[in-house]
PDB file of N, CA and C in Angstrom:
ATOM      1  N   UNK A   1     -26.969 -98.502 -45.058  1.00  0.00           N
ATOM      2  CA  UNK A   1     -28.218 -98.058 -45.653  1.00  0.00           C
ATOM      3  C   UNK A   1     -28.632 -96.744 -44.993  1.00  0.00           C
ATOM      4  N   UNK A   2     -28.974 -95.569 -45.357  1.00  0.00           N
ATOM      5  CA  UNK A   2     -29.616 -94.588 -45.319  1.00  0.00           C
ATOM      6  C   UNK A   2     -30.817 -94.575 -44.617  1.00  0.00           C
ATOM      7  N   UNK A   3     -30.042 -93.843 -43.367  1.00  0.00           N
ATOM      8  CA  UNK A   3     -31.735 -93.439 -42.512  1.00  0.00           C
ATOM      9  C   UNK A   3     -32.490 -92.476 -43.110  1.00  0.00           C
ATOM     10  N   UNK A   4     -34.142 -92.412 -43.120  1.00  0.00           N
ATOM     11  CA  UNK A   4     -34.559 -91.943 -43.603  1.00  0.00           C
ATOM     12  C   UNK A   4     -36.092 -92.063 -43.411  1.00  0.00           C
ATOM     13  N   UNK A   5     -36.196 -90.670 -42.788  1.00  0.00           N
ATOM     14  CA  UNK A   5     -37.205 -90.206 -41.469  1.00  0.00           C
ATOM     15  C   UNK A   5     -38.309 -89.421 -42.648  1.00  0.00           C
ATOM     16  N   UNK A   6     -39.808 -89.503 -41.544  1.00  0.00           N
ATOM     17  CA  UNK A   6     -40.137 -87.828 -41.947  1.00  0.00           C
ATOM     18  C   UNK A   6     -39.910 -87.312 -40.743  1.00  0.00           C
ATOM     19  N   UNK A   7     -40.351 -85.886 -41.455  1.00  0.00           N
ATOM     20  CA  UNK A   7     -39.819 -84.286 -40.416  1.00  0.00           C
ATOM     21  C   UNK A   7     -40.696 -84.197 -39.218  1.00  0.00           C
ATOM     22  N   UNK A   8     -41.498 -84.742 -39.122  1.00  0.00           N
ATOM     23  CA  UNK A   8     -42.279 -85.185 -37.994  1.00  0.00           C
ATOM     24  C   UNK A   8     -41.648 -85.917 -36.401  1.00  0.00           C
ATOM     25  N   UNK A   9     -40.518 -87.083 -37.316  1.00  0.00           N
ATOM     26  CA  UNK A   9     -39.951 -87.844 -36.114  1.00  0.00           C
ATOM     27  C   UNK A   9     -39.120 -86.649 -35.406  1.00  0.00           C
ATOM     28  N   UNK A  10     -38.548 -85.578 -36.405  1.00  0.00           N
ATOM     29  CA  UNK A  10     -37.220 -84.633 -35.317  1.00  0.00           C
ATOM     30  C   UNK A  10     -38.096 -84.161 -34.206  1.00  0.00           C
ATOM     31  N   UNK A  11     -39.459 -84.005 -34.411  1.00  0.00           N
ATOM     32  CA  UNK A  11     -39.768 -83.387 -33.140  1.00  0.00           C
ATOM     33  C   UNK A  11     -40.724 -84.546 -32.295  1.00  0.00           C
ATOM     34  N   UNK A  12     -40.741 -85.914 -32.908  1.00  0.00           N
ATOM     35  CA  UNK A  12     -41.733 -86.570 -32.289  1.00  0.00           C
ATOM     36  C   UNK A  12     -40.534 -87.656 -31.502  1.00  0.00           C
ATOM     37  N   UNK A  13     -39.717 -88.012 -32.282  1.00  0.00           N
ATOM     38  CA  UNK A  13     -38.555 -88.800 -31.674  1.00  0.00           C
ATOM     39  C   UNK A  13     -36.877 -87.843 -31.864  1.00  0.00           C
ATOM     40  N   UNK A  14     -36.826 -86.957 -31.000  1.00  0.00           N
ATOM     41  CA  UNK A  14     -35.864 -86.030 -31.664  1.00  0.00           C
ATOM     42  C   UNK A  14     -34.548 -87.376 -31.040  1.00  0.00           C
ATOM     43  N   UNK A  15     -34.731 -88.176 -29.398  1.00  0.00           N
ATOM     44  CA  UNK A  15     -33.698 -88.208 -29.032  1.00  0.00           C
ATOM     45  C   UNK A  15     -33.681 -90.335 -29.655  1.00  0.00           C
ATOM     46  N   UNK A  16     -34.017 -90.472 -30.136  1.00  0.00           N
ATOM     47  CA  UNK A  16     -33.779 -91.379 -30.920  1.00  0.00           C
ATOM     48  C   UNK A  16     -32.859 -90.957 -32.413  1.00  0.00           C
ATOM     49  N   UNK A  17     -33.289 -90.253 -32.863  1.00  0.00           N
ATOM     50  CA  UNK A  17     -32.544 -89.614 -34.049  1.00  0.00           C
ATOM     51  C   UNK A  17     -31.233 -89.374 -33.508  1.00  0.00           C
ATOM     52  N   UNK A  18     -31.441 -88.084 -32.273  1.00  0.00           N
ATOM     53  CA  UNK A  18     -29.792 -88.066 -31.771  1.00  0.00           C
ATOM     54  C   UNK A  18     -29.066 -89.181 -31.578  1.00  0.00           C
ATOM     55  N   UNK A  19     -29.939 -90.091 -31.220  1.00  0.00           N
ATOM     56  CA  UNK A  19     -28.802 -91.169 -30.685  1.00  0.00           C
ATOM     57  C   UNK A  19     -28.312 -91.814 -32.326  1.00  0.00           C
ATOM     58  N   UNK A  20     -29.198 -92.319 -32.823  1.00  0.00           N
ATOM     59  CA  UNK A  20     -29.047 -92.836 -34.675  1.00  0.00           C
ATOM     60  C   UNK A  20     -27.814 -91.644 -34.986  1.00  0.00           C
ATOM     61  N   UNK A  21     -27.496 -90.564 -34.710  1.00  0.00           N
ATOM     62  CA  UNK A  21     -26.366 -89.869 -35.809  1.00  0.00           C
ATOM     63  C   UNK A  21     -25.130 -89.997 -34.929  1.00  0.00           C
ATOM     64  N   UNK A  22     -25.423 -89.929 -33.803  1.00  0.00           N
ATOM     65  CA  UNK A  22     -24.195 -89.926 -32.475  1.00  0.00           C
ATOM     66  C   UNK A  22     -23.862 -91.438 -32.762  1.00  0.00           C
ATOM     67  N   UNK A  23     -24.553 -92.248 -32.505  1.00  0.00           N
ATOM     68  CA  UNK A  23     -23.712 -93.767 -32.561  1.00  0.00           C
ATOM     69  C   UNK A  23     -23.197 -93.987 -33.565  1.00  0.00           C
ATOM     70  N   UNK A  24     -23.966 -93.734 -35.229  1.00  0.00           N
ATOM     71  CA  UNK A  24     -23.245 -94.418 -36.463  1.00  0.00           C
ATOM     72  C   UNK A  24     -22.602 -93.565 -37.483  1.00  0.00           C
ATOM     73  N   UNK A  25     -22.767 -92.268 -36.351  1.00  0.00           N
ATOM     74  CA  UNK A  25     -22.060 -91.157 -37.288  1.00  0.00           C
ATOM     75  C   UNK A  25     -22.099 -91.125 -39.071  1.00  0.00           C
ATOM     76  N   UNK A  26     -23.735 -91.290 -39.159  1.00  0.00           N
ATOM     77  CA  UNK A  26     -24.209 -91.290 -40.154  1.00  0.00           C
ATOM     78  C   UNK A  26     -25.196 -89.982 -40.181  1.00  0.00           C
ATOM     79  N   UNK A  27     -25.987 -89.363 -41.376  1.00  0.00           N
ATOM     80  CA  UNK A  27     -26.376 -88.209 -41.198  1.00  0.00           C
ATOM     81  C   UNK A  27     -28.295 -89.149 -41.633  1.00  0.00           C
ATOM     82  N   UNK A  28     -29.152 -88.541 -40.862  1.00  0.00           N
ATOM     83  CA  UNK A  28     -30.795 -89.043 -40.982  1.00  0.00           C
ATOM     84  C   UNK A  28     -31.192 -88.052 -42.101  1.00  0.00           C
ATOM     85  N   UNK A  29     -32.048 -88.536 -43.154  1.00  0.00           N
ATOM     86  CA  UNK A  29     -32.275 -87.663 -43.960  1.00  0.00           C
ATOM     87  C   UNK A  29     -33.891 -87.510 -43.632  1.00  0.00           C
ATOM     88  N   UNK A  30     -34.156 -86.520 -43.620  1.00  0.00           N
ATOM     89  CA  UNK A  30     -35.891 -86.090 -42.951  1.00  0.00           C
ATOM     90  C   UNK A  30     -36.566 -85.285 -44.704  1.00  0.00           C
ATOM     91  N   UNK A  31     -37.641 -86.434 -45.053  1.00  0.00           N
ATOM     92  CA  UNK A  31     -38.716 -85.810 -45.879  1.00  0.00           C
ATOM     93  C   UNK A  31     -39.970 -85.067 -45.235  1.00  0.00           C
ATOM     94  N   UNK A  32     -40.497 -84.428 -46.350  1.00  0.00           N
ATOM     95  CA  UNK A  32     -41.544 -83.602 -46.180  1.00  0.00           C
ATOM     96  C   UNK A  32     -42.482 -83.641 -47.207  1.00  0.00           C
ATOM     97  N   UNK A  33     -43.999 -84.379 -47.302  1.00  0.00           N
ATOM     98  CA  UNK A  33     -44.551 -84.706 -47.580  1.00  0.00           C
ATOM     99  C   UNK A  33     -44.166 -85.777 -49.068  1.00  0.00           C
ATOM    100  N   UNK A  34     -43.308 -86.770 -48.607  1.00  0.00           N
ATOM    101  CA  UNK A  34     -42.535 -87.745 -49.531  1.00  0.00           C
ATOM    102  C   UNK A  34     -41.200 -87.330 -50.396  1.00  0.00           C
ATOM    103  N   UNK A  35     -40.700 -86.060 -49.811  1.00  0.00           N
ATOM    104  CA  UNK A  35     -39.675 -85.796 -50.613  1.00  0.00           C
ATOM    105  C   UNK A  35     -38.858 -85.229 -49.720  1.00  0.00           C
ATOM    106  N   UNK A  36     -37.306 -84.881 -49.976  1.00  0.00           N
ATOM    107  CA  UNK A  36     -36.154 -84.647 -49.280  1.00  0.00           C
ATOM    108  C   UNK A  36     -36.154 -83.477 -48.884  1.00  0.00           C
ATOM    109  N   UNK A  37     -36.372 -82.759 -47.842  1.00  0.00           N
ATOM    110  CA  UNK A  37     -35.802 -81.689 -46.797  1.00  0.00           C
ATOM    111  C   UNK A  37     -35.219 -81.297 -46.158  1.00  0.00           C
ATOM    112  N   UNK A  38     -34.455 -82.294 -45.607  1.00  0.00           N
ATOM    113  CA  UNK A  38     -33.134 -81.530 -44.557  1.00  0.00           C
ATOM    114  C   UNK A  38     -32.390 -83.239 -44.146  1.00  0.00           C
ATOM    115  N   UNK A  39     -31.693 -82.579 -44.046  1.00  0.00           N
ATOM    116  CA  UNK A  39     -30.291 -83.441 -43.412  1.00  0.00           C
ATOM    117  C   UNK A  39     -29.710 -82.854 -41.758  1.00  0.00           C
ATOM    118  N   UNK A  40     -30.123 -84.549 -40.913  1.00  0.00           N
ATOM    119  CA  UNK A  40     -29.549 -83.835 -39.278  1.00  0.00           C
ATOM    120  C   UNK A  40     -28.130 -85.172 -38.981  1.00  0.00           C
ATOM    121  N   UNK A  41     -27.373 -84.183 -38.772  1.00  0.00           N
ATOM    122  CA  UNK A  41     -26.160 -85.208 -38.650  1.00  0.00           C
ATOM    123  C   UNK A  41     -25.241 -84.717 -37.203  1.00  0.00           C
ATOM    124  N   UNK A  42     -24.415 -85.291 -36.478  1.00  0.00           N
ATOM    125  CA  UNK A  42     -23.419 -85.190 -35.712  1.00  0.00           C
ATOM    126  C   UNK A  42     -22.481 -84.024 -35.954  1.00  0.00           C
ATOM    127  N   UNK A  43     -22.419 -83.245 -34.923  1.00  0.00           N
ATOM    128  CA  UNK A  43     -21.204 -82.224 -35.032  1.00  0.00           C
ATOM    129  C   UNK A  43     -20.024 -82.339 -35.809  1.00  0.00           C
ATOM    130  N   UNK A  44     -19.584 -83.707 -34.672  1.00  0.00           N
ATOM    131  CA  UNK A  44     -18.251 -84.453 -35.275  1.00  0.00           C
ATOM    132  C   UNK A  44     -18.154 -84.560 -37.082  1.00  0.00           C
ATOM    133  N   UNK A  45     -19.668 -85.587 -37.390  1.00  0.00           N
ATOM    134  CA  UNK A  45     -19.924 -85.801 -38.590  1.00  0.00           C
ATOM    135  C   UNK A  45     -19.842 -84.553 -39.449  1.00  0.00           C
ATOM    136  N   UNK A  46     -20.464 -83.497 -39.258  1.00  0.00           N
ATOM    137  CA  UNK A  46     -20.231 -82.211 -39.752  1.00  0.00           C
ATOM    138  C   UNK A  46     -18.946 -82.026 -39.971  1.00  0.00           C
ATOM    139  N   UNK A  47     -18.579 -81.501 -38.798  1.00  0.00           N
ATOM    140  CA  UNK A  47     -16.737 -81.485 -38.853  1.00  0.00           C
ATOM    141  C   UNK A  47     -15.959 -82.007 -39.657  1.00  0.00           C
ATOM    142  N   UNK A  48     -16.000 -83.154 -39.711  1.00  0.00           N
ATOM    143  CA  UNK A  48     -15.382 -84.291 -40.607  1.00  0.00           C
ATOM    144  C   UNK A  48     -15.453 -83.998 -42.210  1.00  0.00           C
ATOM    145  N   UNK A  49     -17.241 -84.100 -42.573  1.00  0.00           N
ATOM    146  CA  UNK A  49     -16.978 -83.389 -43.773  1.00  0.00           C
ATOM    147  C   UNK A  49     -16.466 -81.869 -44.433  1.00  0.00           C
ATOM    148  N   UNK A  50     -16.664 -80.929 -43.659  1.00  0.00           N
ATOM    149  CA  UNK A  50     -15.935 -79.979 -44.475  1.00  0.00           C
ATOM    150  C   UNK A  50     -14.253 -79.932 -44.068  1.00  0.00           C
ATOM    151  N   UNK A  51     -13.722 -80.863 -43.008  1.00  0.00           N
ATOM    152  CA  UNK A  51     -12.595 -81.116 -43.334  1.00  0.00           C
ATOM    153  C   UNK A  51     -12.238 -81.741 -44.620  1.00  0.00           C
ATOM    154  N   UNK A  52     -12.741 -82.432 -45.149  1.00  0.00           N
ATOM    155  CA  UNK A  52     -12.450 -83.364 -45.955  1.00  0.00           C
ATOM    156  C   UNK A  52     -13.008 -82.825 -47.521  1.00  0.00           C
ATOM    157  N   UNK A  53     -13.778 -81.931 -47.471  1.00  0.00           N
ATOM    158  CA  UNK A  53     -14.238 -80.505 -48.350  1.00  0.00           C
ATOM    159  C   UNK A  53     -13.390 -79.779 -48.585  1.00  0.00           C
ATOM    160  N   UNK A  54     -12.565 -79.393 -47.826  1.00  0.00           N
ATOM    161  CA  UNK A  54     -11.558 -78.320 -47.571  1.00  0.00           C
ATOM    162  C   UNK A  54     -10.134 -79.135 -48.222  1.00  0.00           C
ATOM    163  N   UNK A  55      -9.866 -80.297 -47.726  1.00  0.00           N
ATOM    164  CA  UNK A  55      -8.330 -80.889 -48.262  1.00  0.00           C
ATOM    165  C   UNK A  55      -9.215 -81.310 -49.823  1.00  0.00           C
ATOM    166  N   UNK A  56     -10.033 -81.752 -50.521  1.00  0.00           N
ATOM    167  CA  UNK A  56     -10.636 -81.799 -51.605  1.00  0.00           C
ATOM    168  C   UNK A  56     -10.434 -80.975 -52.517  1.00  0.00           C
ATOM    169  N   UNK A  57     -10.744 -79.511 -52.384  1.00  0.00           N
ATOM    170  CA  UNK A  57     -10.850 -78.207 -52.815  1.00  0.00           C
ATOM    171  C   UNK A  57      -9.144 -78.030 -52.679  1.00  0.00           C
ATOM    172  N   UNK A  58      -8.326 -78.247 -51.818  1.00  0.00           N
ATOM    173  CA  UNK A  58      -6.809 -77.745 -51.689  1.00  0.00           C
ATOM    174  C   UNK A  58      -6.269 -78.552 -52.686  1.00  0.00           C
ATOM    175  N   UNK A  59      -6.506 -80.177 -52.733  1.00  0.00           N
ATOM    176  CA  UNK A  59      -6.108 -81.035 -53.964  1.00  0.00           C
ATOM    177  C   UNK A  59      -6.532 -80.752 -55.613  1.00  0.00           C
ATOM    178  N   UNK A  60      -7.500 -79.903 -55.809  1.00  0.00           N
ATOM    179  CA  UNK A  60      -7.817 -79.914 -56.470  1.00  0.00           C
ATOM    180  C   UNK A  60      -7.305 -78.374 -57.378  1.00  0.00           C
ATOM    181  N   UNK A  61      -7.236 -77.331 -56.203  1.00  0.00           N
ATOM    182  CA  UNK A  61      -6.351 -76.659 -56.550  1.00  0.00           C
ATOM    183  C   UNK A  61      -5.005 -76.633 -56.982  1.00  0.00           C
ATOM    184  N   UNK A  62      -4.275 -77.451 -55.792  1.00  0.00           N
ATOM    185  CA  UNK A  62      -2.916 -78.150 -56.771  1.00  0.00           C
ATOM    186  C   UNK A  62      -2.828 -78.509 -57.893  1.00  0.00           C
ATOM    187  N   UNK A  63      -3.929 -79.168 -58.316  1.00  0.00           N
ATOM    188  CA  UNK A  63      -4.095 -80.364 -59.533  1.00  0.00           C
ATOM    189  C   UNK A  63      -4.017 -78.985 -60.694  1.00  0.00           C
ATOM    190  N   UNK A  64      -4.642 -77.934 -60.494  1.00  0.00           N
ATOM    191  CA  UNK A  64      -5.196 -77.350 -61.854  1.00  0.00           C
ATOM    192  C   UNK A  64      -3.813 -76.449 -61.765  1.00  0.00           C
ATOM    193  N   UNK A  65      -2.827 -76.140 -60.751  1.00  0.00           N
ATOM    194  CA  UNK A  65      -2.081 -75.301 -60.530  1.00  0.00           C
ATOM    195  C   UNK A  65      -0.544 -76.210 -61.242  1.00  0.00           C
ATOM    196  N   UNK A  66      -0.665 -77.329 -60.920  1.00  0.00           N
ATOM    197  CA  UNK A  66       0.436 -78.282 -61.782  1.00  0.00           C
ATOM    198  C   UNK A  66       0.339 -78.113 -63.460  1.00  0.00           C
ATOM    199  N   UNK A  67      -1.219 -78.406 -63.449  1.00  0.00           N
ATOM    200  CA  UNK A  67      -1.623 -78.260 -65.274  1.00  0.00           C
ATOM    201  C   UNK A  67      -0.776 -77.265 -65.618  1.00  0.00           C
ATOM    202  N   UNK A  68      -1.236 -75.923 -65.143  1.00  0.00           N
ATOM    203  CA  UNK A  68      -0.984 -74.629 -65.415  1.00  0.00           C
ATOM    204  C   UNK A  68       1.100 -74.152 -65.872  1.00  0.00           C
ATOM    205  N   UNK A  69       1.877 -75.088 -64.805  1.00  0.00           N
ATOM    206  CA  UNK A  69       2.846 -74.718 -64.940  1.00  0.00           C
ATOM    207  C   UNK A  69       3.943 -76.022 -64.947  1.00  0.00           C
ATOM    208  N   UNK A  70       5.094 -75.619 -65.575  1.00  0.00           N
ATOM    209  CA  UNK A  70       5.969 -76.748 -65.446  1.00  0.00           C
ATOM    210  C   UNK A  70       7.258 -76.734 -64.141  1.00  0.00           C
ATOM    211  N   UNK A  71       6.684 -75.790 -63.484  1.00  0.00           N
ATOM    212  CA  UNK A  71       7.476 -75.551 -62.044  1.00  0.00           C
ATOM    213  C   UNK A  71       7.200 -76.669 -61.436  1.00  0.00           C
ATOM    214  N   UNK A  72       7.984 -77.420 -61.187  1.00  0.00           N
ATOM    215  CA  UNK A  72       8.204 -78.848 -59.958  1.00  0.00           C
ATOM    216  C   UNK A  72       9.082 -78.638 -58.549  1.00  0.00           C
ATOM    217  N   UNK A  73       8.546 -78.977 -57.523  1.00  0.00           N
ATOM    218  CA  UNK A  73       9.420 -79.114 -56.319  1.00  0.00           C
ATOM    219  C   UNK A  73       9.919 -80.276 -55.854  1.00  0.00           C
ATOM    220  N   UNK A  74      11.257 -80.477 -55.334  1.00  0.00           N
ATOM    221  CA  UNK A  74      11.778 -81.960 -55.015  1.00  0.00           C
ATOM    222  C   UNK A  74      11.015 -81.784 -53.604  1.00  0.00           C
ATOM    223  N   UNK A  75      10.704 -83.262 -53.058  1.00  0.00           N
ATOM    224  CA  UNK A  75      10.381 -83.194 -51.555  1.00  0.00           C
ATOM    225  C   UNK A  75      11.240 -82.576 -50.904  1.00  0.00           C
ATOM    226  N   UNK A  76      12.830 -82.706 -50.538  1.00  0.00           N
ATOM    227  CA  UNK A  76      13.414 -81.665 -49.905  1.00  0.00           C
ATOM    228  C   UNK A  76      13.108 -80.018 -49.644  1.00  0.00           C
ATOM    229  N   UNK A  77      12.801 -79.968 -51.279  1.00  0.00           N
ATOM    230  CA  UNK A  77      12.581 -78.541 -51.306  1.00  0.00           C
ATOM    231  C   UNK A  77      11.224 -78.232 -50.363  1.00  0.00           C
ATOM    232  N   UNK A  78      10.744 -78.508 -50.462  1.00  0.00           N
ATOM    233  CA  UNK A  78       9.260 -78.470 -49.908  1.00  0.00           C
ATOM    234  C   UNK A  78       9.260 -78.448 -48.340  1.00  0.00           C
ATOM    235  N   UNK A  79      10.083 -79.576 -47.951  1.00  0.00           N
ATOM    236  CA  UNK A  79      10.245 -79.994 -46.180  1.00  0.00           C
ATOM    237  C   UNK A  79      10.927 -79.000 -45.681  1.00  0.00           C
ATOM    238  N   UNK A  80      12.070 -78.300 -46.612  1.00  0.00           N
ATOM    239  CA  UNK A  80      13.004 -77.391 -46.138  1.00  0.00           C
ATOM    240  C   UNK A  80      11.987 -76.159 -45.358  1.00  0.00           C
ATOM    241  N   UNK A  81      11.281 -75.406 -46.761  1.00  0.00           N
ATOM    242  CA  UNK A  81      10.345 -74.841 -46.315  1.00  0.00           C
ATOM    243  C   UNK A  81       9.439 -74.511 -45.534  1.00  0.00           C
ATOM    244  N   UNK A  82       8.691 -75.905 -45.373  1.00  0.00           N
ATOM    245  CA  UNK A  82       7.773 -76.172 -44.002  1.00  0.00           C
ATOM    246  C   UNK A  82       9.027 -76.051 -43.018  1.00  0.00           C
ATOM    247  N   UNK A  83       9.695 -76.256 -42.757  1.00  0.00           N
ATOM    248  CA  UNK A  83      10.412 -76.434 -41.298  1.00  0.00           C
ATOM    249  C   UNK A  83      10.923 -74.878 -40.884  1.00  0.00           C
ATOM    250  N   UNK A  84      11.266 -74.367 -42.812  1.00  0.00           N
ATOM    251  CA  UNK A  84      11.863 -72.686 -41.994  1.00  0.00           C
ATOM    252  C   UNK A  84      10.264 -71.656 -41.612  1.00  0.00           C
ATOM    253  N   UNK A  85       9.489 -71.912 -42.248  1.00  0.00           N
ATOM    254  CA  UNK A  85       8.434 -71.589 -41.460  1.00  0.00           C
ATOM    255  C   UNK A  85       7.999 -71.838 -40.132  1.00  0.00           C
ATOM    256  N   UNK A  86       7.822 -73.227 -39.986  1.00  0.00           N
ATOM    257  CA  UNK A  86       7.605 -73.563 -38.549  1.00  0.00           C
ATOM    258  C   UNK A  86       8.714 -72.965 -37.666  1.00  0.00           C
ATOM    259  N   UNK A  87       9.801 -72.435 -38.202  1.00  0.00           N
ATOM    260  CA  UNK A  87      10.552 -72.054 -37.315  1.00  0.00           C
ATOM    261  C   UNK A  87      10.282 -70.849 -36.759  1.00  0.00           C
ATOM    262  N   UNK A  88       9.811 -70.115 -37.966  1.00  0.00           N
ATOM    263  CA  UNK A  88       9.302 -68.875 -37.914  1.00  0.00           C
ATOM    264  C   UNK A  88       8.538 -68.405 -37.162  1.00  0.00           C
ATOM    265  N   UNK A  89       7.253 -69.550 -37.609  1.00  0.00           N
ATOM    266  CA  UNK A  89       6.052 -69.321 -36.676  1.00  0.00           C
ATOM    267  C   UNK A  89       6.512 -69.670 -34.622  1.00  0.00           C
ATOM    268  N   UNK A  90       7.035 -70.865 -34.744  1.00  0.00           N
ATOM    269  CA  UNK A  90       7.511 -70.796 -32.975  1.00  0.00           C
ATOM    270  C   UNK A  90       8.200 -69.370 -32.390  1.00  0.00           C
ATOM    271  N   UNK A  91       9.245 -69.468 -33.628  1.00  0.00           N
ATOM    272  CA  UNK A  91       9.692 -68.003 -32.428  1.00  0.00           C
ATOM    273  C   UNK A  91       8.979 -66.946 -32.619  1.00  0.00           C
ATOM    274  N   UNK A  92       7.699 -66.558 -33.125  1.00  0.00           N
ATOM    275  CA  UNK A  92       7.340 -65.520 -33.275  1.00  0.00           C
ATOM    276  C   UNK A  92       6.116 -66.105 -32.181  1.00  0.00           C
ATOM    277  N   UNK A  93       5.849 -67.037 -31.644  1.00  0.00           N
ATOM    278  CA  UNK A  93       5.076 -67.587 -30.402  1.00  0.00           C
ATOM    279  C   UNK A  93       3.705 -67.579 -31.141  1.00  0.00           C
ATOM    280  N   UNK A  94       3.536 -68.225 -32.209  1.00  0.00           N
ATOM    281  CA  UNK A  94       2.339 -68.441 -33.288  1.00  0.00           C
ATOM    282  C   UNK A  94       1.809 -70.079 -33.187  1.00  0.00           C
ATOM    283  N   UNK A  95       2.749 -70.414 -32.602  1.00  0.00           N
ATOM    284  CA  UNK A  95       2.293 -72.056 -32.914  1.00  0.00           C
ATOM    285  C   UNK A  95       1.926 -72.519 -31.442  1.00  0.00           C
TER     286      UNK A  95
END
C-alpha cells in the first residue's frame, strides 16, 4: 500500500520518511493541500527505476526495429560479436 504523506511531514518528520523509503524501498508520495506534489524515494530506488526505464526504452526499440525489417540474427551471430568487441574493448584497456 502506498505511503502517503503531506508536505509538511518532509520537514516535520523528514527522518521517519527516510527511514519508510530506505527500509521498503518504496517511494512516499507527499500532497499539498489534498492533492499530489512530489515523490521522495531512495537513491537505490531511483537507480533502479531508470535502470529499468532505460532496458524498457532499449526493448522497445528493438521491438519497432524488428517490425521495420526482415533482417534476423542467429544467437551465434550475435555472441560472436559481443565477444569480438569485448575483445576489442580489453585490449584497447576500455573495460
Amino acid at each position: 500500500m502506498p505511503q502517503i504523506r503531506p508536505v509538511s511531514d518532509l520537514r516535520n518528520s523528514f527522518a521517519e520518511i527516510s527511514k519508510i523509503v530506505h527500509e521498503t524501498s518504496e517511494p512516499v508520495f507527499l500532497t499539498k493541500n489534498g492533492y499530489g506534489d512530489m515523490v521522495v524515494m531512495s537513491i537505490e530506488a531511483y537507480e533502479r527505476k531508470l535502470f529499468e526505464s532505460e532496458i524498457y526504452f532499449k526493448l522497445k526499440d528493438a521491438e519497432l526495429e524488428a517490425k521495420s525489417t526482415d533482417v534476423r540474427y542467429t544467437h551465434e551471430e550475435i555472441f560472436s560479436d559481443l565477444r569480438a568487441s569485448l575483445a576489442d574493448k580489453v585490449g584497447e584497456g576500455n573495460v
